[in-house]
PDB file of N, CA and C in Angstrom:
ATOM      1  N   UNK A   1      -2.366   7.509  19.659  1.00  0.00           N
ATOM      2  CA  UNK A   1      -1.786   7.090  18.401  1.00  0.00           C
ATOM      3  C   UNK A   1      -2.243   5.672  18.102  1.00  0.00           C
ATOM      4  N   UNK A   2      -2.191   5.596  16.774  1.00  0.00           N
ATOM      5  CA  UNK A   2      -3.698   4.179  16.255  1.00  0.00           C
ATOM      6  C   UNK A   2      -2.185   3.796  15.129  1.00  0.00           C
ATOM      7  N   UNK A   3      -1.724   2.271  15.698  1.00  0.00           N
ATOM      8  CA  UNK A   3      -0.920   1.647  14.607  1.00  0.00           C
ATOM      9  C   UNK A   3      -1.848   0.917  13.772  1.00  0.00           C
ATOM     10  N   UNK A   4      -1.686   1.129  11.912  1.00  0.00           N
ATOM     11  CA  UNK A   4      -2.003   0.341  11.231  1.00  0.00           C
ATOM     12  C   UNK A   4      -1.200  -0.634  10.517  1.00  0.00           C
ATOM     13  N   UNK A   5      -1.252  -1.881  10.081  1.00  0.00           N
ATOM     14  CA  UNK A   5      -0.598  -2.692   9.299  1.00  0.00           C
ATOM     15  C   UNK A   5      -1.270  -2.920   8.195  1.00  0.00           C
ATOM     16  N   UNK A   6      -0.544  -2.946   6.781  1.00  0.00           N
ATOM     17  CA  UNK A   6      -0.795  -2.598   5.896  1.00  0.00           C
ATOM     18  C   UNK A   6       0.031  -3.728   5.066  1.00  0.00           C
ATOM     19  N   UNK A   7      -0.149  -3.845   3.252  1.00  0.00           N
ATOM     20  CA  UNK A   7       0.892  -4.798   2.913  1.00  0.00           C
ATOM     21  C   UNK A   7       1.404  -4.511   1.845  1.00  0.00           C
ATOM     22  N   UNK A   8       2.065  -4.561   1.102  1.00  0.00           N
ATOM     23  CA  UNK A   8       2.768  -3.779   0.379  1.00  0.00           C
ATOM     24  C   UNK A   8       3.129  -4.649  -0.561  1.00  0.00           C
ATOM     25  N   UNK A   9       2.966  -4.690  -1.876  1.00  0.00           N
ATOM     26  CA  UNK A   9       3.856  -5.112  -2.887  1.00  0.00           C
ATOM     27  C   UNK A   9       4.651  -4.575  -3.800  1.00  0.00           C
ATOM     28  N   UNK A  10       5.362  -4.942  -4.396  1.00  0.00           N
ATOM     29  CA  UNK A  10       6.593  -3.830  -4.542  1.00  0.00           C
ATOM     30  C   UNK A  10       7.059  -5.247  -6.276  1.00  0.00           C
ATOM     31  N   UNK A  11       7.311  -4.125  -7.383  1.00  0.00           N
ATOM     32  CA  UNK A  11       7.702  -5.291  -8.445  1.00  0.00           C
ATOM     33  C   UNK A  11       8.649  -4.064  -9.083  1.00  0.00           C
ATOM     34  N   UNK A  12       9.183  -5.135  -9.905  1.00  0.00           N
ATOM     35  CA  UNK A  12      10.530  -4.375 -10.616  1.00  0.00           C
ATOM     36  C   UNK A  12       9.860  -4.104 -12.375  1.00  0.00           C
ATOM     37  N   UNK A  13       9.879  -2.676 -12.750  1.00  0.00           N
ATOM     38  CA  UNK A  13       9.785  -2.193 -14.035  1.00  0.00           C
ATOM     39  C   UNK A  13      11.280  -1.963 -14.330  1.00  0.00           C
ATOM     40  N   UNK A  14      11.062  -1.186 -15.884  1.00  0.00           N
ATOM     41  CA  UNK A  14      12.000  -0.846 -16.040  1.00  0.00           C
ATOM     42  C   UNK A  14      13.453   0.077 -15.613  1.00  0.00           C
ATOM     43  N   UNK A  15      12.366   0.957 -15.472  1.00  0.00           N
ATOM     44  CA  UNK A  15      12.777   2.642 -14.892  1.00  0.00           C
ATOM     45  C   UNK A  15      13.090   2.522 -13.486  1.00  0.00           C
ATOM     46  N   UNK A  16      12.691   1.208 -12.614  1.00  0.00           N
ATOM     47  CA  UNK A  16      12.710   1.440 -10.539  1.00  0.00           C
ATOM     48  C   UNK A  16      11.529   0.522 -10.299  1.00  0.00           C
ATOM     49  N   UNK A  17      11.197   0.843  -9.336  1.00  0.00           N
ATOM     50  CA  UNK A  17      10.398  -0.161  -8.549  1.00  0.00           C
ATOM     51  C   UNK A  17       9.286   0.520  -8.405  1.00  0.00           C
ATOM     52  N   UNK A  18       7.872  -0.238  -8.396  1.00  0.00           N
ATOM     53  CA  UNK A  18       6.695   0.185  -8.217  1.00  0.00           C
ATOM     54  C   UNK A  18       6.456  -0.443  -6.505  1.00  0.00           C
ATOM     55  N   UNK A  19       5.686   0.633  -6.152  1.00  0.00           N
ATOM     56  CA  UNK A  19       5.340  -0.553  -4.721  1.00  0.00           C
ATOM     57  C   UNK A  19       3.573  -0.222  -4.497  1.00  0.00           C
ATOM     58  N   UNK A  20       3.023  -0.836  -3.930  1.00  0.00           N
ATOM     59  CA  UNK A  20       1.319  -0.753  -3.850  1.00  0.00           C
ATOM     60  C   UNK A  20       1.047  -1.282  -2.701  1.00  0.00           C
ATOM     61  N   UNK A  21      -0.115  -0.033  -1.796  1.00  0.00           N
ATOM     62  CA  UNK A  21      -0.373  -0.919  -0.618  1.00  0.00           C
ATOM     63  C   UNK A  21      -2.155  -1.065  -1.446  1.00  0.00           C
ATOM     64  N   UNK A  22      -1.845  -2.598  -1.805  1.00  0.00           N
ATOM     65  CA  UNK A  22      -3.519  -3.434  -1.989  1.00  0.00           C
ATOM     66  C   UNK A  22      -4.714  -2.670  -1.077  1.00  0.00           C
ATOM     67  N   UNK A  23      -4.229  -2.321  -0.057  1.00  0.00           N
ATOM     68  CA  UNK A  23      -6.104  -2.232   1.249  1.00  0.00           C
ATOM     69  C   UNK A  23      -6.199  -0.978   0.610  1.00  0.00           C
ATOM     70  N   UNK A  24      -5.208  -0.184   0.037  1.00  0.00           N
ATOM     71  CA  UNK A  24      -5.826   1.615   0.879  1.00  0.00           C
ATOM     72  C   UNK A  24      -5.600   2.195  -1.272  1.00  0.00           C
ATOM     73  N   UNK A  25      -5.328   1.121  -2.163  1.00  0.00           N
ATOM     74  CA  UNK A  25      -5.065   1.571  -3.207  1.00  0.00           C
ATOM     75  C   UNK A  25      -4.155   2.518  -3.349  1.00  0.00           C
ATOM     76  N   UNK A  26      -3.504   2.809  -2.785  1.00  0.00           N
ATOM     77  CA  UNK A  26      -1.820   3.552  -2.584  1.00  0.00           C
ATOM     78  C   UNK A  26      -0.995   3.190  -3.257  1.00  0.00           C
ATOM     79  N   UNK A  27      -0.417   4.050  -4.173  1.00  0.00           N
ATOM     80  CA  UNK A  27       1.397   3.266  -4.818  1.00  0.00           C
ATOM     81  C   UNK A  27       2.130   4.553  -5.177  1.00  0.00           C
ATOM     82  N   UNK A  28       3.064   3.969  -5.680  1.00  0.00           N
ATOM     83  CA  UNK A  28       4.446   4.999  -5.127  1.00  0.00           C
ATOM     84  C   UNK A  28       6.004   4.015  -6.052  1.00  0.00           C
ATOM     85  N   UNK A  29       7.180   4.645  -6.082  1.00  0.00           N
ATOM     86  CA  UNK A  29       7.811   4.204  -7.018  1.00  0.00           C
ATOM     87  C   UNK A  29       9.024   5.052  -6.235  1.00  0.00           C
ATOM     88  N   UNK A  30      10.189   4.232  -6.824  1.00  0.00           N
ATOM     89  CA  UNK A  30      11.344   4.549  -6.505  1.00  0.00           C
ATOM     90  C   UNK A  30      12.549   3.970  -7.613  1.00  0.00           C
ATOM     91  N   UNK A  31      13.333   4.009  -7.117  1.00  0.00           N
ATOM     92  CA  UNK A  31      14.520   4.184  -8.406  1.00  0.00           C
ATOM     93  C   UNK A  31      15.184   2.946  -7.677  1.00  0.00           C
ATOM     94  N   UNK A  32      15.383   2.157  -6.438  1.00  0.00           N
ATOM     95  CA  UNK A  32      15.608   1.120  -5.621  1.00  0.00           C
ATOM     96  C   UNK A  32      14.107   0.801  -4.981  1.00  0.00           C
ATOM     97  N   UNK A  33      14.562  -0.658  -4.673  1.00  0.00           N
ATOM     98  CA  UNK A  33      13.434  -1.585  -3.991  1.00  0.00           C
ATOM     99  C   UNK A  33      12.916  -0.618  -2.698  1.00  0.00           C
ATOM    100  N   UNK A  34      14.065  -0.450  -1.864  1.00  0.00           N
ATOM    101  CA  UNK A  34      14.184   0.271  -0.595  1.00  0.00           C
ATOM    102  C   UNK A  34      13.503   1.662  -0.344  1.00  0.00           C
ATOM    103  N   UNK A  35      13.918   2.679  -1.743  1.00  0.00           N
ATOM    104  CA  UNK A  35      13.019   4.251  -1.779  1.00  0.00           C
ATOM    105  C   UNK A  35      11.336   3.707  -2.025  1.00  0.00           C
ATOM    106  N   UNK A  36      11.463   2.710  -3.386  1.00  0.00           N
ATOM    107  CA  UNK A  36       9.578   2.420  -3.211  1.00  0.00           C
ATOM    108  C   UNK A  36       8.834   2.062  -1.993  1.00  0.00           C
ATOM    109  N   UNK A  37       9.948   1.149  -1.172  1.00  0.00           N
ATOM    110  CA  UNK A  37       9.180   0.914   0.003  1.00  0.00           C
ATOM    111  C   UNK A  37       9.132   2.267   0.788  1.00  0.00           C
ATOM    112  N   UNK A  38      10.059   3.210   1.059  1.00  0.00           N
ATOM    113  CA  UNK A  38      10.090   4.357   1.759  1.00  0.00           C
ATOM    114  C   UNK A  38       8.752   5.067   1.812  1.00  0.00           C
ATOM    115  N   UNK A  39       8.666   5.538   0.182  1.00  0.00           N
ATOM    116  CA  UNK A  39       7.867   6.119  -0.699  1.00  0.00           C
ATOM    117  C   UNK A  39       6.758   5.928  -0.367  1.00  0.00           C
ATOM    118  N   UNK A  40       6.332   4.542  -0.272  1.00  0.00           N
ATOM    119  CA  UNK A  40       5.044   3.985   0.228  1.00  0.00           C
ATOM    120  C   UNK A  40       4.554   4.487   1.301  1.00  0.00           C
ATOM    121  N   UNK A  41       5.635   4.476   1.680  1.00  0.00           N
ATOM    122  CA  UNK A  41       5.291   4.309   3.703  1.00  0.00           C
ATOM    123  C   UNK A  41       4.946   6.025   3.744  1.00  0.00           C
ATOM    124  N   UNK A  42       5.379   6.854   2.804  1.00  0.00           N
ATOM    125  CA  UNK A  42       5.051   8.082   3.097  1.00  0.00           C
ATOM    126  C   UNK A  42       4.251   8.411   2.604  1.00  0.00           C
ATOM    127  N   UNK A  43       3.414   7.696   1.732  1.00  0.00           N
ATOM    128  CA  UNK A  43       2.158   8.019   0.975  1.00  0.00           C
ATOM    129  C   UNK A  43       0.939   7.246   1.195  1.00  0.00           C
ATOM    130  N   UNK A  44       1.338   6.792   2.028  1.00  0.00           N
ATOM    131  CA  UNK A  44       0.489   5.943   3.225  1.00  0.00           C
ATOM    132  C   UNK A  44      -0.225   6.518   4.350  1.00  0.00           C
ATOM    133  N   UNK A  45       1.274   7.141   4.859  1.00  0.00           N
ATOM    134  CA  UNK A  45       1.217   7.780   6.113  1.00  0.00           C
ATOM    135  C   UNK A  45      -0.064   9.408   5.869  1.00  0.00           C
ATOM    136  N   UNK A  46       0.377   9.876   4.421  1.00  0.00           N
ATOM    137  CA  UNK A  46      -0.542  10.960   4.271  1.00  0.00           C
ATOM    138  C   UNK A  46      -2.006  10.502   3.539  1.00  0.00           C
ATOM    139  N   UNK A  47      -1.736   9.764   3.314  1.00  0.00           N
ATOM    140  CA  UNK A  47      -3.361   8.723   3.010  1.00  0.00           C
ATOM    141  C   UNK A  47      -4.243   9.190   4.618  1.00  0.00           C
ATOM    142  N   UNK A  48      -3.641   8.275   4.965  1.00  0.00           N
ATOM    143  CA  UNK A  48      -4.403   8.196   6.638  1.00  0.00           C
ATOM    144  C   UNK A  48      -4.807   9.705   7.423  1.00  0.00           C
ATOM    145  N   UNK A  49      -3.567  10.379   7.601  1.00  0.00           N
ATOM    146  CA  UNK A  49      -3.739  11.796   8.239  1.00  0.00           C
ATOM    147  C   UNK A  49      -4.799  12.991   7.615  1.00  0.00           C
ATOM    148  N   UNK A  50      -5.183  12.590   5.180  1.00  0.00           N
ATOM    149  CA  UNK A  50      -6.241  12.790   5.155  1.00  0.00           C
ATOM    150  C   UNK A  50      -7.253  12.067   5.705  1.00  0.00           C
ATOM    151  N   UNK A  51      -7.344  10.940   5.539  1.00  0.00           N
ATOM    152  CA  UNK A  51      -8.902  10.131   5.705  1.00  0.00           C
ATOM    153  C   UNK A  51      -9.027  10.818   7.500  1.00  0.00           C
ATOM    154  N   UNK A  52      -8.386  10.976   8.061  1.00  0.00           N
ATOM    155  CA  UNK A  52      -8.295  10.853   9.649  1.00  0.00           C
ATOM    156  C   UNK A  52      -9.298  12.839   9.670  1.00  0.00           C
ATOM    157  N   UNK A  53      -8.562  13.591   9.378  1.00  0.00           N
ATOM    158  CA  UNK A  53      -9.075  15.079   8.655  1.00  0.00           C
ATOM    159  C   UNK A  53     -10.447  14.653   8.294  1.00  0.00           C
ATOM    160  N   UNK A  54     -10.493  14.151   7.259  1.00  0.00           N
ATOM    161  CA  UNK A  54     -12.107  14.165   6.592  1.00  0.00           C
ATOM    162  C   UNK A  54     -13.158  13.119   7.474  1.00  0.00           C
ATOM    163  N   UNK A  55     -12.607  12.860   8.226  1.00  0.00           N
ATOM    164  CA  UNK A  55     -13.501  11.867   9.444  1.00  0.00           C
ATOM    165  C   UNK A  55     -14.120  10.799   8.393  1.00  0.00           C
ATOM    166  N   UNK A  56     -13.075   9.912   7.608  1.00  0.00           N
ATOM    167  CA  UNK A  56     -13.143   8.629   6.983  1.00  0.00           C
ATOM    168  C   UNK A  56     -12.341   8.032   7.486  1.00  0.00           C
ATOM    169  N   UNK A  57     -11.961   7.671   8.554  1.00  0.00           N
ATOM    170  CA  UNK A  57     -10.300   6.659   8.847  1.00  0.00           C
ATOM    171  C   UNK A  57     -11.133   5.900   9.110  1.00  0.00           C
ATOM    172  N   UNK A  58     -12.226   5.473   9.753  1.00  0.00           N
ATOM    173  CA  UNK A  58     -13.113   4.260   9.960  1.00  0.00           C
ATOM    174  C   UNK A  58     -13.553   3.432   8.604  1.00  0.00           C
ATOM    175  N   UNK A  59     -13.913   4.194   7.512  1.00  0.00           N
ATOM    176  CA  UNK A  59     -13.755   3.387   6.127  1.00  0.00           C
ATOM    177  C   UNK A  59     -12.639   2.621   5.939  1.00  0.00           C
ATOM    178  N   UNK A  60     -11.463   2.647   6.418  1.00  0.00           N
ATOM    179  CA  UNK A  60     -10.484   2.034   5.961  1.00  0.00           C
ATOM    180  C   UNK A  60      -9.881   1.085   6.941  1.00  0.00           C
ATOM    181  N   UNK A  61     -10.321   1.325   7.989  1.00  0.00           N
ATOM    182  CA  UNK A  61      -9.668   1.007   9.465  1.00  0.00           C
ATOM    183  C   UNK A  61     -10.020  -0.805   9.906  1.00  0.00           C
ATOM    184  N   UNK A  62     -10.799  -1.329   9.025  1.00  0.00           N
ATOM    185  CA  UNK A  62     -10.877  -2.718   9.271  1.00  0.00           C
ATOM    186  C   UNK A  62      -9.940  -3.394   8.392  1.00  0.00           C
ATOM    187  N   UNK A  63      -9.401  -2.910   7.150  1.00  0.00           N
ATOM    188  CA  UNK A  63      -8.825  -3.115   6.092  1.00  0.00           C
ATOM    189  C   UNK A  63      -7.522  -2.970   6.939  1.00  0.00           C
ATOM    190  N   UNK A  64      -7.150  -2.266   7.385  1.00  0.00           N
ATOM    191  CA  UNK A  64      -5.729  -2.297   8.320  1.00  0.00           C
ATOM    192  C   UNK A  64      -5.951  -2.545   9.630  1.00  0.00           C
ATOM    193  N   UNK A  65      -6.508  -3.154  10.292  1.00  0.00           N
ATOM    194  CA  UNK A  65      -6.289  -3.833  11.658  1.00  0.00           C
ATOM    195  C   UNK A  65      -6.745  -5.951  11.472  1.00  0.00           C
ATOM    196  N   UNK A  66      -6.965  -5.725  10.112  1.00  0.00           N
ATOM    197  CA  UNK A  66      -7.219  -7.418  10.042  1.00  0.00           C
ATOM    198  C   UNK A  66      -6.147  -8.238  10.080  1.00  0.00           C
ATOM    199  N   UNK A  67      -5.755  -8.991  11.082  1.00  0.00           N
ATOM    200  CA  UNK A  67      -4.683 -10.034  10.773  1.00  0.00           C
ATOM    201  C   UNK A  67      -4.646 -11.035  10.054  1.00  0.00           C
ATOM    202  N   UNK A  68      -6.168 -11.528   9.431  1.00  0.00           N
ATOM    203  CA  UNK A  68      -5.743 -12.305   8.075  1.00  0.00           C
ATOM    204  C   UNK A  68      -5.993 -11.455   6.786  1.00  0.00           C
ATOM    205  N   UNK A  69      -4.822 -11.476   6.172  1.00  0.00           N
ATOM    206  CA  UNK A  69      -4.231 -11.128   5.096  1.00  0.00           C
ATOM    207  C   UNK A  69      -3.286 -12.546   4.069  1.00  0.00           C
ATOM    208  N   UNK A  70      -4.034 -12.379   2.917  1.00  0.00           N
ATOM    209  CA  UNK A  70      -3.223 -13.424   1.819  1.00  0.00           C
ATOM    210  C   UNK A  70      -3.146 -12.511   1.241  1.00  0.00           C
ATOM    211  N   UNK A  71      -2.038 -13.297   0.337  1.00  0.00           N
ATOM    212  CA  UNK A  71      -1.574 -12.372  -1.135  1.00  0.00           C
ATOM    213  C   UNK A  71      -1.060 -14.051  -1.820  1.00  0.00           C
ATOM    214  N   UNK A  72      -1.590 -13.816  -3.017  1.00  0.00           N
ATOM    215  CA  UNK A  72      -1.410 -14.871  -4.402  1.00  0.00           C
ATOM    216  C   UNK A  72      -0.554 -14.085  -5.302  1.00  0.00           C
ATOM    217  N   UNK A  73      -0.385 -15.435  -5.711  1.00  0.00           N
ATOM    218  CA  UNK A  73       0.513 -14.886  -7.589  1.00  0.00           C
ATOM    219  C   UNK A  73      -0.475 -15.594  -8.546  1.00  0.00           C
ATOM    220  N   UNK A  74      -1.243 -15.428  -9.384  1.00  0.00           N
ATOM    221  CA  UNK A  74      -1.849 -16.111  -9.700  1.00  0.00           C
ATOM    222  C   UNK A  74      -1.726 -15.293 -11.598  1.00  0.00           C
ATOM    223  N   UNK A  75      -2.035 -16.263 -12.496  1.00  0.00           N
ATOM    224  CA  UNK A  75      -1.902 -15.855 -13.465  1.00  0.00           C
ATOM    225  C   UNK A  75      -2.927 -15.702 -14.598  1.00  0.00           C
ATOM    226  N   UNK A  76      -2.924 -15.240 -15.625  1.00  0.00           N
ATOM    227  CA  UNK A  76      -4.502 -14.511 -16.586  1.00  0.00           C
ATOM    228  C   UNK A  76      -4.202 -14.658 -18.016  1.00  0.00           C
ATOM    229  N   UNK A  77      -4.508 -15.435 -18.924  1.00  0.00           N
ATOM    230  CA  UNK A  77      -3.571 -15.803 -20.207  1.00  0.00           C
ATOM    231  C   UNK A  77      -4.492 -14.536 -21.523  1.00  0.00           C
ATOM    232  N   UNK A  78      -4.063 -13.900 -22.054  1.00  0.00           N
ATOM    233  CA  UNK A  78      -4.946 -13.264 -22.970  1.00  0.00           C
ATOM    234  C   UNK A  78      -4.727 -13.704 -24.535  1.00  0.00           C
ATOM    235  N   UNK A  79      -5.880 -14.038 -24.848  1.00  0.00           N
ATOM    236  CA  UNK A  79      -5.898 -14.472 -26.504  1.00  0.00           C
ATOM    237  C   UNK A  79      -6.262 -13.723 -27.267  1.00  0.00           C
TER     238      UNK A  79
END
């Protein structure tokens, strides 16, 4: 068994919560902060078990074993 770490952002719409894992382009939504994160984690989990099937988990597998990871807020003005 191969642990990955992954990162997750998670923002508030109207309707619930969006959550996104950035490395693997994954997102997922919930009606609480807590189900999007769930949500994630389970659409994550079947992310991998395909790529792992189609003998791609190595495409993705540096993207989740890197311990440096940033995340910005950074902003984009449109005119």
């Amino acid at each position: 068994m191969k642990v990955f770490e992954y990162t997750a952002v998670v923002w508030k719409e109207t309707e619930g919560y969006v959550s996104k894992c950035s490395e693997l382009g994954v997102a997922s939504y919930g009606a609480s902060f807590n189900q999007a994160v769930s949500n994630l984690r389970e659409a994550v989990e079947l992310y991998l078990e395909n790529a792992k099937e189609l003998d791609l988990i190595e495409d993705v597998e540096e993207s989740l074993t890197s311990k440096e990871k940033f995340t910005a807020h950074l902003e984009a003005t449109l005119l």
